[in-house]
C-alpha atoms as a PDB file:
ATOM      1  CA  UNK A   1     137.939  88.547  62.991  1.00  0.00           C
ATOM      2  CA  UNK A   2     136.495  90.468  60.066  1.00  0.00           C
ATOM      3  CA  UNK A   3     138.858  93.315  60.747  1.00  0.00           C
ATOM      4  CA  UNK A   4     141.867  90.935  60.385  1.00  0.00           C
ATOM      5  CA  UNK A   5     140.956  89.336  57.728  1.00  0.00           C
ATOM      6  CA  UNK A   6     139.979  92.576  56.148  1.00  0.00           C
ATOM      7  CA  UNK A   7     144.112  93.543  56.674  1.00  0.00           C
ATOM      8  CA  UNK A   8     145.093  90.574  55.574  1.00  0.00           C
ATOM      9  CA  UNK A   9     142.932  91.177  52.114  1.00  0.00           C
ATOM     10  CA  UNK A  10     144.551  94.809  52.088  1.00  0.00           C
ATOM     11  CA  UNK A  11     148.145  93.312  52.805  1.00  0.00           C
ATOM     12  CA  UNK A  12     147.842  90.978  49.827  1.00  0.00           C
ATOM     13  CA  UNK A  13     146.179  93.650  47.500  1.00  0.00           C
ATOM     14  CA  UNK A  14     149.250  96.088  48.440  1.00  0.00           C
ATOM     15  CA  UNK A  15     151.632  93.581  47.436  1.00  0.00           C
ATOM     16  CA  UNK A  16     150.015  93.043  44.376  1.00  0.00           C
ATOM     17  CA  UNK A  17     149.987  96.369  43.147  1.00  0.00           C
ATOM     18  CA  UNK A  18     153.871  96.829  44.456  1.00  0.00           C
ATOM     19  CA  UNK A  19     155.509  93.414  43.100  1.00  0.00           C
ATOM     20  CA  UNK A  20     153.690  94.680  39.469  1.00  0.00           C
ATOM     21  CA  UNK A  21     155.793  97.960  39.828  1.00  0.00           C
ATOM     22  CA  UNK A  22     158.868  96.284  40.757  1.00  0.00           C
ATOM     23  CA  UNK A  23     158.875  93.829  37.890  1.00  0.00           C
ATOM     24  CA  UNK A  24     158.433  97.209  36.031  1.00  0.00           C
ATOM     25  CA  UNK A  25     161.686  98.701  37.731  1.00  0.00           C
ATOM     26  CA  UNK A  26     160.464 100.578  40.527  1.00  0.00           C
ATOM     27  CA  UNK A  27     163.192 100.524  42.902  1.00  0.00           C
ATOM     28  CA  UNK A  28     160.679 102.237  45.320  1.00  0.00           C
ATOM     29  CA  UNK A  29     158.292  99.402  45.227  1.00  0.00           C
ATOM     30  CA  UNK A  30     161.217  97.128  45.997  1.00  0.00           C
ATOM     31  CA  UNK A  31     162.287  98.692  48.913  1.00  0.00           C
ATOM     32  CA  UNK A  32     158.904  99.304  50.574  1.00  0.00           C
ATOM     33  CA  UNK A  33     158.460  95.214  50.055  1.00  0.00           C
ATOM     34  CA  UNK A  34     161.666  94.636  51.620  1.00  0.00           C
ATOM     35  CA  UNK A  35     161.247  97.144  54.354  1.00  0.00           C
ATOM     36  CA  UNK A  36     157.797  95.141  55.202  1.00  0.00           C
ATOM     37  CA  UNK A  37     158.893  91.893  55.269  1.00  0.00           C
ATOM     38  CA  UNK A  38     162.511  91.950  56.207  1.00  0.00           C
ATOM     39  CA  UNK A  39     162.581  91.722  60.050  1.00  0.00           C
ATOM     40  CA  UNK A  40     159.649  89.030  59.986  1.00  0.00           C
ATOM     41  CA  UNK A  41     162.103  87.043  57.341  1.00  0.00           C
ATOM     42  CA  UNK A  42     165.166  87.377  59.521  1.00  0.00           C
ATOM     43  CA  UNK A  43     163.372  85.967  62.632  1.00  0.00           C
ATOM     44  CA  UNK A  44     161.705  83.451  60.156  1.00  0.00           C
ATOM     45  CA  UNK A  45     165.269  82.442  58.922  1.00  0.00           C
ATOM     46  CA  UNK A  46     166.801  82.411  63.111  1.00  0.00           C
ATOM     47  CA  UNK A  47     164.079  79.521  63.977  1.00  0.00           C
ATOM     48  CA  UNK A  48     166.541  77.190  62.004  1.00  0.00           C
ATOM     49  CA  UNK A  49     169.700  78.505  61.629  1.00  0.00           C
ATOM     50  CA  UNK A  50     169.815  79.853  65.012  1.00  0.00           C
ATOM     51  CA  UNK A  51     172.397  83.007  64.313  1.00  0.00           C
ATOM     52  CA  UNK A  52     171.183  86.752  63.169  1.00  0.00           C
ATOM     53  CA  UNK A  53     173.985  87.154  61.132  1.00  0.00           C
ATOM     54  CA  UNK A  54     173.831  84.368  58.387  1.00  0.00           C
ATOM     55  CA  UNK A  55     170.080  85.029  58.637  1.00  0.00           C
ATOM     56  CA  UNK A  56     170.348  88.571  57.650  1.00  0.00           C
ATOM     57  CA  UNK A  57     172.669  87.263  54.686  1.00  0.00           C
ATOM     58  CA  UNK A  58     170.181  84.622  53.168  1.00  0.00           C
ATOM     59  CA  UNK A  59     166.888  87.008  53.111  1.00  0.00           C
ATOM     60  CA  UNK A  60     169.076  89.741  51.938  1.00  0.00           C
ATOM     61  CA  UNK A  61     170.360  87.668  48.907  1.00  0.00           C
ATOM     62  CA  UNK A  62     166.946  86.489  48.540  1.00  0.00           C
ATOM     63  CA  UNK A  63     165.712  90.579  48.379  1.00  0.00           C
ATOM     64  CA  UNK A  64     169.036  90.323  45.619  1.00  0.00           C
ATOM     65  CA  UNK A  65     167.613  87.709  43.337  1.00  0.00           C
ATOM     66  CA  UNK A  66     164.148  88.655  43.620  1.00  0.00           C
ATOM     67  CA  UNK A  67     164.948  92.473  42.004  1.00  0.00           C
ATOM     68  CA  UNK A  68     167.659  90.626  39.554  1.00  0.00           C
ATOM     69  CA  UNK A  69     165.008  88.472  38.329  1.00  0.00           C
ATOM     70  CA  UNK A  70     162.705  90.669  38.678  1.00  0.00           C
ATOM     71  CA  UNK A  71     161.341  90.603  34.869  1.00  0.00           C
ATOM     72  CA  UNK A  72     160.737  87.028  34.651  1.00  0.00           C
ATOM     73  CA  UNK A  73     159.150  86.342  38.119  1.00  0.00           C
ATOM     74  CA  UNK A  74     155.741  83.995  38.548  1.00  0.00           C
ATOM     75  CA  UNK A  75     154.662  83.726  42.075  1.00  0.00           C
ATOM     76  CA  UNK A  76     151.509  81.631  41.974  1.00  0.00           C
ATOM     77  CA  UNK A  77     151.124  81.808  45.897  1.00  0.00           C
ATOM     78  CA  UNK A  78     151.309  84.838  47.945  1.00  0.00           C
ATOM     79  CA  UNK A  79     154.067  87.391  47.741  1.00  0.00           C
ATOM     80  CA  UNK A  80     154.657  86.492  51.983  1.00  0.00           C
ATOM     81  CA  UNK A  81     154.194  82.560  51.396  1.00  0.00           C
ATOM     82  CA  UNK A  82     156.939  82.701  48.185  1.00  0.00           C
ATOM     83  CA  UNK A  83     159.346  84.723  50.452  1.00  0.00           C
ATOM     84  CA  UNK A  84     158.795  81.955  53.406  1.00  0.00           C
ATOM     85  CA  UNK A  85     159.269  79.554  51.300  1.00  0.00           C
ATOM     86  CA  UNK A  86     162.724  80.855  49.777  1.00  0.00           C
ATOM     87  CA  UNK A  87     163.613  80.989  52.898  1.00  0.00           C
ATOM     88  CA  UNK A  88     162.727  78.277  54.094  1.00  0.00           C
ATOM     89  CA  UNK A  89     164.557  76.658  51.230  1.00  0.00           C
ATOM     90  CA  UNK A  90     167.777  78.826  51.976  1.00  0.00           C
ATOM     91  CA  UNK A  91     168.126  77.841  55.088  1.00  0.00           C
ATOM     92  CA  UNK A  92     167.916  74.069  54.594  1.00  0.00           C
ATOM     93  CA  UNK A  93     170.495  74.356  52.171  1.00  0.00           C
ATOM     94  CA  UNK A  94     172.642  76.460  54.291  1.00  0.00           C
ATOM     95  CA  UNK A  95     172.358  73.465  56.648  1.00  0.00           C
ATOM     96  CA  UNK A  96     173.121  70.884  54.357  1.00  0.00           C
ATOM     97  CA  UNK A  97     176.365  73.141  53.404  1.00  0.00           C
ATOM     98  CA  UNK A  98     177.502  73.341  57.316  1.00  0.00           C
ATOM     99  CA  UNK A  99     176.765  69.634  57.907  1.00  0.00           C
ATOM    100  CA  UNK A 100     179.265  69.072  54.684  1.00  0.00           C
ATOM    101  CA  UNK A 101     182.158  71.272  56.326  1.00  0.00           C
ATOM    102  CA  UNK A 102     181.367  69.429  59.798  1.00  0.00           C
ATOM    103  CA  UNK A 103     181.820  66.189  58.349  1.00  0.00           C
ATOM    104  CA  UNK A 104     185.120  67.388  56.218  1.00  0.00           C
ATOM    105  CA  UNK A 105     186.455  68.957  59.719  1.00  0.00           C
ATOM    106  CA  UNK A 106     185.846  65.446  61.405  1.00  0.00           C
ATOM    107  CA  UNK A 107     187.584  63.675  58.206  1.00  0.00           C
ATOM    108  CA  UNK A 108     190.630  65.862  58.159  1.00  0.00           C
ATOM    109  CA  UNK A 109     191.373  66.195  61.791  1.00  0.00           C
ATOM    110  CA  UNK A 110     190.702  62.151  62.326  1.00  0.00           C
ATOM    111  CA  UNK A 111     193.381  62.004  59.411  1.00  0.00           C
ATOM    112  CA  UNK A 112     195.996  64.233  61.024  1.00  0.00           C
ATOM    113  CA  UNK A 113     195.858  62.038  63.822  1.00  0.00           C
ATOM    114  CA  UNK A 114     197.601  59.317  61.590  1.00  0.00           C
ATOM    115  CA  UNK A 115     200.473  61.499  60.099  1.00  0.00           C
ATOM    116  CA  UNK A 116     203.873  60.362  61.214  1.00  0.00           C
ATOM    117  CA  UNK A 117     206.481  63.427  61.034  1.00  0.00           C
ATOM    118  CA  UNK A 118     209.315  62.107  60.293  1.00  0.00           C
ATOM    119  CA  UNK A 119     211.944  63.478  58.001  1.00  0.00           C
ATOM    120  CA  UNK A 120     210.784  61.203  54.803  1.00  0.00           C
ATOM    121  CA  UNK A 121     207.410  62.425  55.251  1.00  0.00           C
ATOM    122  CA  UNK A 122     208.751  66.032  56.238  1.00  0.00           C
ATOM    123  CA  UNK A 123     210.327  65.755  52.532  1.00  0.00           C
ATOM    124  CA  UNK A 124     207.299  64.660  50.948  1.00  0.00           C
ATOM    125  CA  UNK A 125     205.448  67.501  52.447  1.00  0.00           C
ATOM    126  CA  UNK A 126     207.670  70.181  51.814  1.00  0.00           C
ATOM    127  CA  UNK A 127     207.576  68.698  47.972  1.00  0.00           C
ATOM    128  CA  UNK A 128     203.705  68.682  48.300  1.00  0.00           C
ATOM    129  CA  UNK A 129     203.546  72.329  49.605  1.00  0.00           C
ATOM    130  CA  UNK A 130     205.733  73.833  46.510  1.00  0.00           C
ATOM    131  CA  UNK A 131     202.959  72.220  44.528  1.00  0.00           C
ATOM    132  CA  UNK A 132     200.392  73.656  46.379  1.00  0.00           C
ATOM    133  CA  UNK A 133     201.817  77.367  46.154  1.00  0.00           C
ATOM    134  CA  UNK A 134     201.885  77.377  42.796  1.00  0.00           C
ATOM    135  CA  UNK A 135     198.087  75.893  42.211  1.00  0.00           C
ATOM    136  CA  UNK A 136     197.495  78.598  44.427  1.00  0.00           C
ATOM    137  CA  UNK A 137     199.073  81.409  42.389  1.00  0.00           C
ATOM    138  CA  UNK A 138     196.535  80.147  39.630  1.00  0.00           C
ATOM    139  CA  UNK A 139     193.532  80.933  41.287  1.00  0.00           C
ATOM    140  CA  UNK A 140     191.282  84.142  40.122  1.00  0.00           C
ATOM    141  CA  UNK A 141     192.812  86.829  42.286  1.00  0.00           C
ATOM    142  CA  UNK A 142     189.070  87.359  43.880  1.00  0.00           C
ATOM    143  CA  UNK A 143     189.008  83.666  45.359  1.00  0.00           C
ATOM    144  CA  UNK A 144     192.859  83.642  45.718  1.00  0.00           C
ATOM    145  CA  UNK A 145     192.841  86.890  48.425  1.00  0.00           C
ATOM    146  CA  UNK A 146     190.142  85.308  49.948  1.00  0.00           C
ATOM    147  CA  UNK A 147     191.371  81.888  50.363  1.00  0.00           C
ATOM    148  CA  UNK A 148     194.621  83.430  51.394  1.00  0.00           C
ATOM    149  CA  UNK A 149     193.019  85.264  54.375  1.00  0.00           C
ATOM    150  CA  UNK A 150     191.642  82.586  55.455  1.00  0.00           C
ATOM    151  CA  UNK A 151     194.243  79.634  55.502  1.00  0.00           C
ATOM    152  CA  UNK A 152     197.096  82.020  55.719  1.00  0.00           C
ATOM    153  CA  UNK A 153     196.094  85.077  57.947  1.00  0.00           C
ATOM    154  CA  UNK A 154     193.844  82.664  60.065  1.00  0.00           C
ATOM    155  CA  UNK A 155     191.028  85.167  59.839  1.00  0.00           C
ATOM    156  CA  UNK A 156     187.144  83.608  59.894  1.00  0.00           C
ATOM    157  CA  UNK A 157     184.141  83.971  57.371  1.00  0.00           C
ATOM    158  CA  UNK A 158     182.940  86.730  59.228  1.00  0.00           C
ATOM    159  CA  UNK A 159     186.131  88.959  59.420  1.00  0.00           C
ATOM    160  CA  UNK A 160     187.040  88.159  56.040  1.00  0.00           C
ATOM    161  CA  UNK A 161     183.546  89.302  55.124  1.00  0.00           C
ATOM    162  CA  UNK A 162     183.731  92.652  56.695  1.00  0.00           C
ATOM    163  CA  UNK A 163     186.770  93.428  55.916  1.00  0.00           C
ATOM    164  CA  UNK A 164     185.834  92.957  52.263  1.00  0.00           C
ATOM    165  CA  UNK A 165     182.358  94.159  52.445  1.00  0.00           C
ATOM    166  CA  UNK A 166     180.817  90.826  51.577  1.00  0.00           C
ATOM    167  CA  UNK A 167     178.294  88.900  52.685  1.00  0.00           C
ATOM    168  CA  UNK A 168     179.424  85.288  54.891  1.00  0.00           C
ATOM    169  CA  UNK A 169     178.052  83.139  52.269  1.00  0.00           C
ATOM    170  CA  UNK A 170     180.419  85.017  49.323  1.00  0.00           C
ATOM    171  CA  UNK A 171     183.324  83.916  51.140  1.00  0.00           C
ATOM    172  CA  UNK A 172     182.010  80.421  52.094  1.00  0.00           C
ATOM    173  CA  UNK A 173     181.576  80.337  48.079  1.00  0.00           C
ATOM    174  CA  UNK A 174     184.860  81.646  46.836  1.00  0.00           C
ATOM    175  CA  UNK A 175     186.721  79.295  49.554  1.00  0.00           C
ATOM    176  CA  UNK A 176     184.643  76.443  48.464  1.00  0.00           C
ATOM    177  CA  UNK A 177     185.164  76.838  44.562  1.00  0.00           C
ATOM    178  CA  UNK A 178     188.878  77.295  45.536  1.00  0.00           C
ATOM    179  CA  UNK A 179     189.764  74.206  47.261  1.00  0.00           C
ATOM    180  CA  UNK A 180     187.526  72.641  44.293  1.00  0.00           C
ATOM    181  CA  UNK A 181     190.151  74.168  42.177  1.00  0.00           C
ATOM    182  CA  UNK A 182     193.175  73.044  43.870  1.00  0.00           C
ATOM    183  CA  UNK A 183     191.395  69.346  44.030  1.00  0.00           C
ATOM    184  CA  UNK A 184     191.129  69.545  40.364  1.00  0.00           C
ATOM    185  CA  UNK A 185     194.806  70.851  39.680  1.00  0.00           C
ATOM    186  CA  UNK A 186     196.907  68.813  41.828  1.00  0.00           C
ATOM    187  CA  UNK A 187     194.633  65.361  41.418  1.00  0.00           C
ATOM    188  CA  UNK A 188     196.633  63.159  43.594  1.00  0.00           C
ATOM    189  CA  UNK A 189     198.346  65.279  45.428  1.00  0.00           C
ATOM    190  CA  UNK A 190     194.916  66.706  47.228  1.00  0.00           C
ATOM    191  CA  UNK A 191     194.381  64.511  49.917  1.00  0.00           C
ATOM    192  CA  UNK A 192     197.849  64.506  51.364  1.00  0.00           C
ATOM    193  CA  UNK A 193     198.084  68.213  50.839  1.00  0.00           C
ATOM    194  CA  UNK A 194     194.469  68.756  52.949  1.00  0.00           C
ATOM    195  CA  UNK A 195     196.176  66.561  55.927  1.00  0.00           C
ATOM    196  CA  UNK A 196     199.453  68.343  55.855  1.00  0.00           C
ATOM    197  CA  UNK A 197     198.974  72.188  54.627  1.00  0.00           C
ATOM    198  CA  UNK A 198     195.870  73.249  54.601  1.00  0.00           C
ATOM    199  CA  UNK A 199     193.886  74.435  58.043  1.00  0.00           C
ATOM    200  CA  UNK A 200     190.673  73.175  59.163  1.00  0.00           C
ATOM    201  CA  UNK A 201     187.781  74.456  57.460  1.00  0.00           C
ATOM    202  CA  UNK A 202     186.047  77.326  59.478  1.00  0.00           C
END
């Protein structure tokens, strides 16, 4: 017992010394707290989201904002119990964010069921489409290639991700600001463009 709580005592001391450095700007400090606490995060992060990749993703951008804010950091608790937590946090949110989509997917695809193709409503359609191509063509080129891959090219978060050397929750972002832009610059026109044009959400 003494012995562990003796390396627990050292542990804490250690990342005292090294979170002072890296609010400094030691980049090594930084990556010998990330290299100590990274796996234990990631299997931290799995026990609710259940998937390695999007829990490699959240403690990574949590490793991001800790060195970006590095300067102005107060951790009051432990260095281990403040990364848990942000975690923790993460994760509910990313959660929250997937219920969202579910409940969207279940909206849209109830509301296809009601569409009646016939050639008045093929019309209105192919009216609502032109409008939607060139809200489209408005869109910052970053979230427009993105949002093209993905309603377009049919490719998921994921392959989108790689193929842009992203992370999955950049690309759930950028397609999530742009349909937030669309809804904003075609008003009316957003719901019955969503049944008609625009794929599921994946």
């Amino acid at each position: 017992m003494e012995n562990k709580a003796s390396n627990k005592h050292e542990s804490m001391l250690e990342d005292i010394i090294h979170l002072k450095r890296l609010k400094e700007g030691d980049s090594r400090s930084f990556d010998f707290l990330f290299n100590k606490y990274y796996k234990d995060l990631v299997l931290f992060s799995c026990v609710f989201l259940k998937e390695q990749n999007s829990s490699e993703d959240i403690v990574q951008d949590i490793f991001f904002r800790l060195w970006e804010n590095r300067e102005n950091l107060t951790i009051e608790s432990s260095l281990k119990a403040y990364l848990l937590t942000a975690v923790r946090n993460s994760c509910f949110e990313e959660l929250r964010h997937r219920e969202v989509v579910r409940i969207h997917q279940n909206y849209v695809m109830g509301s296809l069921d009601l569409i009646d193709y016939n050639t008045e409503h093929y019309l209105l359609y192919s009216d609502l489409n032109d409008h939607l191509q060139e809200a489209i063509k408005k869109l910052p080129e970053d979230m427009r290639t993105i949002f093209e891959m993905n309603r377009f090219k049919n490719l998921k978060y994921r392959e989108i991700a790689e193929e842009l050397n992203v992370s999955v929750r950049t690309v759930e972002s950028k397609i999530s600001k742009s349909l937030e832009f669309l809804r904003k610059h075609l008003s009316g026109f957003y719901d019955l463009i969503l049944l008609f044009i625009i794929n599921l959400m994946r």
